[in-house]
N, C-alpha and C. Protein backbone atom coordinates (compact mmCIF):
# COMPACT_ATOMS: atom_id res chain seq x y z
N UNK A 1 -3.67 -6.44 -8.43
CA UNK A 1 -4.93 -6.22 -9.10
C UNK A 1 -5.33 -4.76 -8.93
N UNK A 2 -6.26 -4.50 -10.18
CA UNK A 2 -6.85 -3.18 -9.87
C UNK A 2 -8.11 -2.95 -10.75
N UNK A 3 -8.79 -1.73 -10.63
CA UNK A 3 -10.04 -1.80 -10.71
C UNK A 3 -9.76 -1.34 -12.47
N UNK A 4 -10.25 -2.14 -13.53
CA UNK A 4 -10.49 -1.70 -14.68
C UNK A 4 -11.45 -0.62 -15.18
N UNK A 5 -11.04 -0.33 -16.69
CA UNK A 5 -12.58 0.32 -16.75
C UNK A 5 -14.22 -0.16 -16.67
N UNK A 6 -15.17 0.54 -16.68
CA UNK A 6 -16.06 -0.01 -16.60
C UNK A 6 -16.58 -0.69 -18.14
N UNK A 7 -17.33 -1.89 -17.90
CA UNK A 7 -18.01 -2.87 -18.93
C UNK A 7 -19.24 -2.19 -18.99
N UNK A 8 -19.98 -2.95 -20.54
CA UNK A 8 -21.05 -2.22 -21.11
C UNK A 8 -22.22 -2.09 -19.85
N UNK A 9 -21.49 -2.63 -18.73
CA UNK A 9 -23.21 -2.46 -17.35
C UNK A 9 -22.49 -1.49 -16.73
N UNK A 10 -21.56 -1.14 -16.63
CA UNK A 10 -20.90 0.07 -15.80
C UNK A 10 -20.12 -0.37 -14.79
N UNK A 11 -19.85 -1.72 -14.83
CA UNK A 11 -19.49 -2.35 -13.14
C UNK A 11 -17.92 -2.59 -13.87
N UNK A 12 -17.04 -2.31 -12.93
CA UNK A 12 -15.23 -2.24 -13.27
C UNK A 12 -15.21 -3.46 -12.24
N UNK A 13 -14.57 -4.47 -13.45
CA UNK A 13 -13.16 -5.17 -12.73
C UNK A 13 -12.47 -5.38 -12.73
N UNK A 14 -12.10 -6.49 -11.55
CA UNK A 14 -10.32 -6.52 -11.10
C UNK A 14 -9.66 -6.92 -12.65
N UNK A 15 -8.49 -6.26 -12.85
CA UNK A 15 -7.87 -6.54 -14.04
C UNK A 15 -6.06 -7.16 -13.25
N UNK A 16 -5.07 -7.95 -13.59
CA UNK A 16 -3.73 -8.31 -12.88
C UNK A 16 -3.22 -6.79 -13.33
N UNK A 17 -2.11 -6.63 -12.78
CA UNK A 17 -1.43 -5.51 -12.82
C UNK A 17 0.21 -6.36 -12.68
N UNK A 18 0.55 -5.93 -14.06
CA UNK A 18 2.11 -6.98 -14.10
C UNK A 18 3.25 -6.73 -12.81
N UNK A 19 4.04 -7.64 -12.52
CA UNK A 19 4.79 -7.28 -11.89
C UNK A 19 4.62 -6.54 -10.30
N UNK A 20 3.13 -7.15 -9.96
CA UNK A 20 2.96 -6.60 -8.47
C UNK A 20 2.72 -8.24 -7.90
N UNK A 21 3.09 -8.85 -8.11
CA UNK A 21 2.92 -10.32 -6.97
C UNK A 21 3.88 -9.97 -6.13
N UNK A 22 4.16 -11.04 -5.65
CA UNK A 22 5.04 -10.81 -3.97
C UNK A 22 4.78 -11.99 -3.03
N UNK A 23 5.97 -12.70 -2.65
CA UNK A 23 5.64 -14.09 -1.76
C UNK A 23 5.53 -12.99 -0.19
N UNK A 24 5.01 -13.73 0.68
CA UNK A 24 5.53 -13.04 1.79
C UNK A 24 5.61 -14.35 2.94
N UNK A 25 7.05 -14.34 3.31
CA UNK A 25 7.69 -15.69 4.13
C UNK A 25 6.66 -16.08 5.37
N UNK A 26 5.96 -16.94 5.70
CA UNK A 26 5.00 -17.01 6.90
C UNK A 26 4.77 -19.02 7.78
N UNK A 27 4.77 -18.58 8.76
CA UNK A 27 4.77 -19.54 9.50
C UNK A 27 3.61 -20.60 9.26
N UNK A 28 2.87 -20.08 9.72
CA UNK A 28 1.31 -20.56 9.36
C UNK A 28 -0.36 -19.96 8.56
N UNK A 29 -0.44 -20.35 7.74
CA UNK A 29 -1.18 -19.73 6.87
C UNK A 29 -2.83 -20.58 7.46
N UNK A 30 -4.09 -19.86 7.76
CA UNK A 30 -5.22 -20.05 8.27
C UNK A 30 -6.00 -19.30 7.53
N UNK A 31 -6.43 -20.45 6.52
CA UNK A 31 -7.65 -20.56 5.32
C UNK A 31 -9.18 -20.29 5.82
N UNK A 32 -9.35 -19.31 5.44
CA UNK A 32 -10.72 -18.67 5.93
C UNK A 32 -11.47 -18.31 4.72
N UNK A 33 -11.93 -19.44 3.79
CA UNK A 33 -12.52 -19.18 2.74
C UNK A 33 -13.62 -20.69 3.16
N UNK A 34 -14.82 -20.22 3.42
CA UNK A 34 -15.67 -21.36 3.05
C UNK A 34 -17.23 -20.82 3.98
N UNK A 35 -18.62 -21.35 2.98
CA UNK A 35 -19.74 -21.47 3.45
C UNK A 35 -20.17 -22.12 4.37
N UNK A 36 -19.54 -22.91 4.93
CA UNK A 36 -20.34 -23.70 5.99
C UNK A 36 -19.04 -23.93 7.06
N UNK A 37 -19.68 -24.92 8.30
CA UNK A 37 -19.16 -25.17 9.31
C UNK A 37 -18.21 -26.11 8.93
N UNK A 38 -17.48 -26.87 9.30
CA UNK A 38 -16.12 -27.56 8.64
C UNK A 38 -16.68 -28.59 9.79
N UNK A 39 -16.96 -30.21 9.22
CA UNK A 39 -17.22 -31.03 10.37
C UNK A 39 -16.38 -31.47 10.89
N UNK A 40 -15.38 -31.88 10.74
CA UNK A 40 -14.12 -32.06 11.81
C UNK A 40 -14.01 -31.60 13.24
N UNK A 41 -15.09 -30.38 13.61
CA UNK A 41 -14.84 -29.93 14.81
C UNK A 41 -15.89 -30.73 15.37
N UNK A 42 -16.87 -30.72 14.61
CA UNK A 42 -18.03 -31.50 15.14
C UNK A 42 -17.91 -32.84 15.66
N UNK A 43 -17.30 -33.29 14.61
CA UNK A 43 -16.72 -34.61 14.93
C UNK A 43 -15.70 -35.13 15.72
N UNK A 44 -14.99 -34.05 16.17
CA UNK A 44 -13.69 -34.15 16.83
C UNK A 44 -14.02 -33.58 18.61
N UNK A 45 -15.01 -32.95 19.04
CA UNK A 45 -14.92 -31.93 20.27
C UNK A 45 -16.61 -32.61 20.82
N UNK A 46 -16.34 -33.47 21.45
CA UNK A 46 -17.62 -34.26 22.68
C UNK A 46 -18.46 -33.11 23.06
N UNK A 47 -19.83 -33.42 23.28
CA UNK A 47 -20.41 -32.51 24.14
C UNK A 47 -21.30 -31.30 23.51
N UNK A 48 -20.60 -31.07 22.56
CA UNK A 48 -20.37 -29.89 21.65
C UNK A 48 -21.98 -30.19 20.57
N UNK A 49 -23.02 -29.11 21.24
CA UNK A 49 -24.26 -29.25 20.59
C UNK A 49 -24.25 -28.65 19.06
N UNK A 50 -24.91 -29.57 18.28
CA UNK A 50 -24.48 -28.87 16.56
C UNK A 50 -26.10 -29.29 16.10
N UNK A 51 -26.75 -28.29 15.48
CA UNK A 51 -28.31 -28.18 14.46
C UNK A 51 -27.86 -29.20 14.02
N UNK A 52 -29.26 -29.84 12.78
CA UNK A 52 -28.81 -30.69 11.69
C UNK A 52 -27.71 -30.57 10.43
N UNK A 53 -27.87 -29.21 10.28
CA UNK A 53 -26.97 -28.87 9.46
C UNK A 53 -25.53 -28.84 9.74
N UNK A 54 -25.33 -29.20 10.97
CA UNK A 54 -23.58 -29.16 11.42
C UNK A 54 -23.26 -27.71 12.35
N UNK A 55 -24.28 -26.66 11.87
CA UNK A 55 -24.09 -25.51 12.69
C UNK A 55 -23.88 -25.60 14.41
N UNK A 56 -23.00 -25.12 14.91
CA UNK A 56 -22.32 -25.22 16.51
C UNK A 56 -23.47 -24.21 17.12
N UNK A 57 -24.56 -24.68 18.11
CA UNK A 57 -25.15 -23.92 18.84
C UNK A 57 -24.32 -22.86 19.59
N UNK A 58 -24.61 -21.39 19.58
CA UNK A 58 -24.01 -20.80 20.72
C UNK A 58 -25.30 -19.76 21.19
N UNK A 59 -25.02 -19.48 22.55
CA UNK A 59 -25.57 -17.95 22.89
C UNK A 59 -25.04 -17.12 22.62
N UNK A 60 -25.88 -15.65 23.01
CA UNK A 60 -25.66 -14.35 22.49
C UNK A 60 -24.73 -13.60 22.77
N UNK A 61 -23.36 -14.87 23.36
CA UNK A 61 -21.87 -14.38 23.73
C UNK A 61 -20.65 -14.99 23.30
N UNK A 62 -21.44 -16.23 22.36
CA UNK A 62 -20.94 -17.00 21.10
C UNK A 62 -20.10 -18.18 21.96
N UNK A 63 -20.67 -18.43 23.30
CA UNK A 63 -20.73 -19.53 24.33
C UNK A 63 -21.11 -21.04 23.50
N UNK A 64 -20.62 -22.20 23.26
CA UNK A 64 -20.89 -23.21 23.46
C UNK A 64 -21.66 -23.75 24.36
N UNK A 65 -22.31 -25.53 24.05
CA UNK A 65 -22.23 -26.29 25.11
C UNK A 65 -21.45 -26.76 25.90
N UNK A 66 -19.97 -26.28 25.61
CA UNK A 66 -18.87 -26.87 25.97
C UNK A 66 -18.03 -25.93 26.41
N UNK A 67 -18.14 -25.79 28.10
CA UNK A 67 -17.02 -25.13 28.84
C UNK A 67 -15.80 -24.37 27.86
N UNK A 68 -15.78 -22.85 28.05
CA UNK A 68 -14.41 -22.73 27.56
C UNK A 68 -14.15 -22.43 26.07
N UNK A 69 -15.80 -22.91 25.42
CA UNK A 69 -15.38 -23.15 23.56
C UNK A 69 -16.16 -22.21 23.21
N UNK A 70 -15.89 -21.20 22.62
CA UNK A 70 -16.57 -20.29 22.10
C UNK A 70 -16.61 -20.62 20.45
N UNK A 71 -17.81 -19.84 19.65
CA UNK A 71 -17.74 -20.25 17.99
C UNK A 71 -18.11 -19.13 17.59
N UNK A 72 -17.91 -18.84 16.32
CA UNK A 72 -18.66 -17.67 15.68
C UNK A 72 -18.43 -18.18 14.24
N UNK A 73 -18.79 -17.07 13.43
CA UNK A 73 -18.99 -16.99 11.96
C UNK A 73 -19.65 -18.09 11.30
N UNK A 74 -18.94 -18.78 10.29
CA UNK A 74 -19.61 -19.79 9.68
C UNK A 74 -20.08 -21.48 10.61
N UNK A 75 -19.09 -21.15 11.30
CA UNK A 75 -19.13 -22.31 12.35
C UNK A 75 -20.51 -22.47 13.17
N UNK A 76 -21.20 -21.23 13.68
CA UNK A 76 -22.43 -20.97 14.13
C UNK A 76 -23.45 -20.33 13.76
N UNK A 77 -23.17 -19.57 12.55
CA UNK A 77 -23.97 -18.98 11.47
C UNK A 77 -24.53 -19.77 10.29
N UNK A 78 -23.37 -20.55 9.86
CA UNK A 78 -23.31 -20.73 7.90
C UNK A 78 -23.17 -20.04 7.14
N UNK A 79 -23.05 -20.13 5.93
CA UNK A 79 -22.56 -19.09 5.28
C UNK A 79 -23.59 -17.91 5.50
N UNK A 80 -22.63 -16.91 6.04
CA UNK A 80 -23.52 -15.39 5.70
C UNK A 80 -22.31 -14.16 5.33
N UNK A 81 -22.22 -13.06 5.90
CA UNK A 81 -21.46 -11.97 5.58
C UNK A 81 -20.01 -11.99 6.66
N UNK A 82 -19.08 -11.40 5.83
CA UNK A 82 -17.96 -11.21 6.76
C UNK A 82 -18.66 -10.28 7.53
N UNK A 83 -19.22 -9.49 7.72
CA UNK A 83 -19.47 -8.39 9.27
C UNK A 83 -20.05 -8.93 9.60
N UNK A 84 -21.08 -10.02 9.79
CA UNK A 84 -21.40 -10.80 10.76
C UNK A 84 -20.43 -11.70 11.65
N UNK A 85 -19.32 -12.45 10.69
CA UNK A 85 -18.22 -12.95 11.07
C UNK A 85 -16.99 -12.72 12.18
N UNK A 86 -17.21 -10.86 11.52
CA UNK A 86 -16.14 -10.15 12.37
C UNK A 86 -17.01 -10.00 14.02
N UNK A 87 -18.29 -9.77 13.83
CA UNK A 87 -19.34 -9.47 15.08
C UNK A 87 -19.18 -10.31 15.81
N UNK A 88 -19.25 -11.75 15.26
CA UNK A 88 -18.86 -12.73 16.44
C UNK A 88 -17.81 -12.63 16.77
N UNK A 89 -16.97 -12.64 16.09
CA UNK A 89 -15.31 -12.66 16.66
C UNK A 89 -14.95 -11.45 17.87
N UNK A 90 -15.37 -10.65 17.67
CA UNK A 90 -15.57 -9.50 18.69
C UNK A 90 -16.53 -9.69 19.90
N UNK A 91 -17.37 -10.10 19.71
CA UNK A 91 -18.00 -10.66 20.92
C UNK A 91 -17.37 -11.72 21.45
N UNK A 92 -17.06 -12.63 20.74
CA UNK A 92 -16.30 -13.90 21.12
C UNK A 92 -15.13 -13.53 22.52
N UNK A 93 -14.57 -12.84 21.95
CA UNK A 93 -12.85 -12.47 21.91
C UNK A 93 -13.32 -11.88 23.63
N UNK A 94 -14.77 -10.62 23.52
CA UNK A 94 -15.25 -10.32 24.57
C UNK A 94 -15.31 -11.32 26.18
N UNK A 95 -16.19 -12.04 25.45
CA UNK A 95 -16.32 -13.21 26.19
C UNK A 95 -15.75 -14.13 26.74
N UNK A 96 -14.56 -14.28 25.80
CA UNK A 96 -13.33 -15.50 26.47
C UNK A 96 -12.76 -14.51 27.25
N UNK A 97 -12.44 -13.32 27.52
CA UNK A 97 -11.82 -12.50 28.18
C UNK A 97 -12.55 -12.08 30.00
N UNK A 98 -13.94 -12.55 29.69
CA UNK A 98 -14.48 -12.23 30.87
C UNK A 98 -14.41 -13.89 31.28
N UNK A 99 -14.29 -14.62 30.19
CA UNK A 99 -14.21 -16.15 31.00
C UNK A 99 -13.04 -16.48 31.58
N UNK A 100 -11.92 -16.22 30.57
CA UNK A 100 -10.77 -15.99 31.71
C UNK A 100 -10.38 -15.35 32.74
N UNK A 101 -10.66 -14.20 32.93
CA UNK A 101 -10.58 -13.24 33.97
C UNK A 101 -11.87 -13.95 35.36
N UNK A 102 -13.04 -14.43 34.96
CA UNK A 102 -13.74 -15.06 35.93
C UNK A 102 -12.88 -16.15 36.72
N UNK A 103 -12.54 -17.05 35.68
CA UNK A 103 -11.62 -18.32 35.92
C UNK A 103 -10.42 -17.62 36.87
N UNK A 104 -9.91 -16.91 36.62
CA UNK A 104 -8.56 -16.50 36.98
C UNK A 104 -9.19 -15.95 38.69
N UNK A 105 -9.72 -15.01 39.23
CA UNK A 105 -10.39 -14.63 39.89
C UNK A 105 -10.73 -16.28 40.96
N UNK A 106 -11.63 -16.49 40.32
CA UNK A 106 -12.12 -18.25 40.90
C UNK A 106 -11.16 -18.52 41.90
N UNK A 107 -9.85 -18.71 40.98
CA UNK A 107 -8.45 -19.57 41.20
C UNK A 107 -8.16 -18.82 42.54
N UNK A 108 -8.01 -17.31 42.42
CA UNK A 108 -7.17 -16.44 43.31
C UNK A 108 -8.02 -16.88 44.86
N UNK A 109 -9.35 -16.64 44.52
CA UNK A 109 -10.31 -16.47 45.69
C UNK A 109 -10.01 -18.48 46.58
N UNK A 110 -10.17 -19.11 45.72
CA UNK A 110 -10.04 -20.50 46.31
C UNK A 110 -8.36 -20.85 47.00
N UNK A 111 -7.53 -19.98 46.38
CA UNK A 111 -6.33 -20.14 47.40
C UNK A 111 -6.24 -19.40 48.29
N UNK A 112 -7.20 -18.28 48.35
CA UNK A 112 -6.93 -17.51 49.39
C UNK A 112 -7.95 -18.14 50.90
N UNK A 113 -8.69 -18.95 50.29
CA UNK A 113 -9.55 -19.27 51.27
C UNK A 113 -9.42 -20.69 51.57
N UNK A 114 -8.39 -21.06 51.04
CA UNK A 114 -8.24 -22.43 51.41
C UNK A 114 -7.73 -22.45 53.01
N UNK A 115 -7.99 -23.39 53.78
CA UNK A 115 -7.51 -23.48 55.14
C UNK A 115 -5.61 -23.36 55.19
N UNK A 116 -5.12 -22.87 56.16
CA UNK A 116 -3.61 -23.03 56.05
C UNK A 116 -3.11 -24.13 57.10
N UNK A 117 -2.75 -24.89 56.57
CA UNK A 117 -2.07 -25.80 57.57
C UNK A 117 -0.75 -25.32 58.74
């Protein structure tokens, strides 16, 4: 695709451009097109606090009610903007990283202080 000329409002669009498709061979393909939260998670993951609308409660580190589960974008938003989307995911990504590294830490400190037989 590419940007045409502009129409009688001035706004150019996408026009095909022959002969530029292209398969590209892939393992798993993860569909990230949609306005709302997808209930399956809702319905599928205990514990897991959701508004009326299906939206996944999180805090301002995109934390769940549920140990471990972080959410962002449409899942805890609804439909809004991809840079909001990407914001959570970046915070998210933040967050599971200090949750693992806490966890991991936890682990080290409790074997080190466990009694030795």
């Amino acid at each position: 695709m590419e940007l045409g000329e502009p129409d009688s409002s001035g706004r150019r669009r996408p026009v095909p451009v022959e002969g530029s498709e292209l398969t590209i061979p892939v393992d798993t393909v993860i569909e990230a097109i949609g306005q709302q939260p997808n209930p399956i998670i809702q319905a599928t993951t205990q514990g897991l606090h959701v508004k009326k609308n299906g939206i996944v409660v999180t805090d301002e580190s995109q934390k769940t009610s549920r140990e471990g589960i972080f959410a962002g974008g449409d899942l805890s938003r609804g439909g809004t903007t991809v840079i909001l989307a990407m914001r959570d995911g970046k915070q998210a990504a933040t967050s599971i990283h200090e949750y693992l590294r806490a966890k991991s830490m936890s682990s080290i400190s409790e074997r080190v202080l466990e009694p030795q037989d």
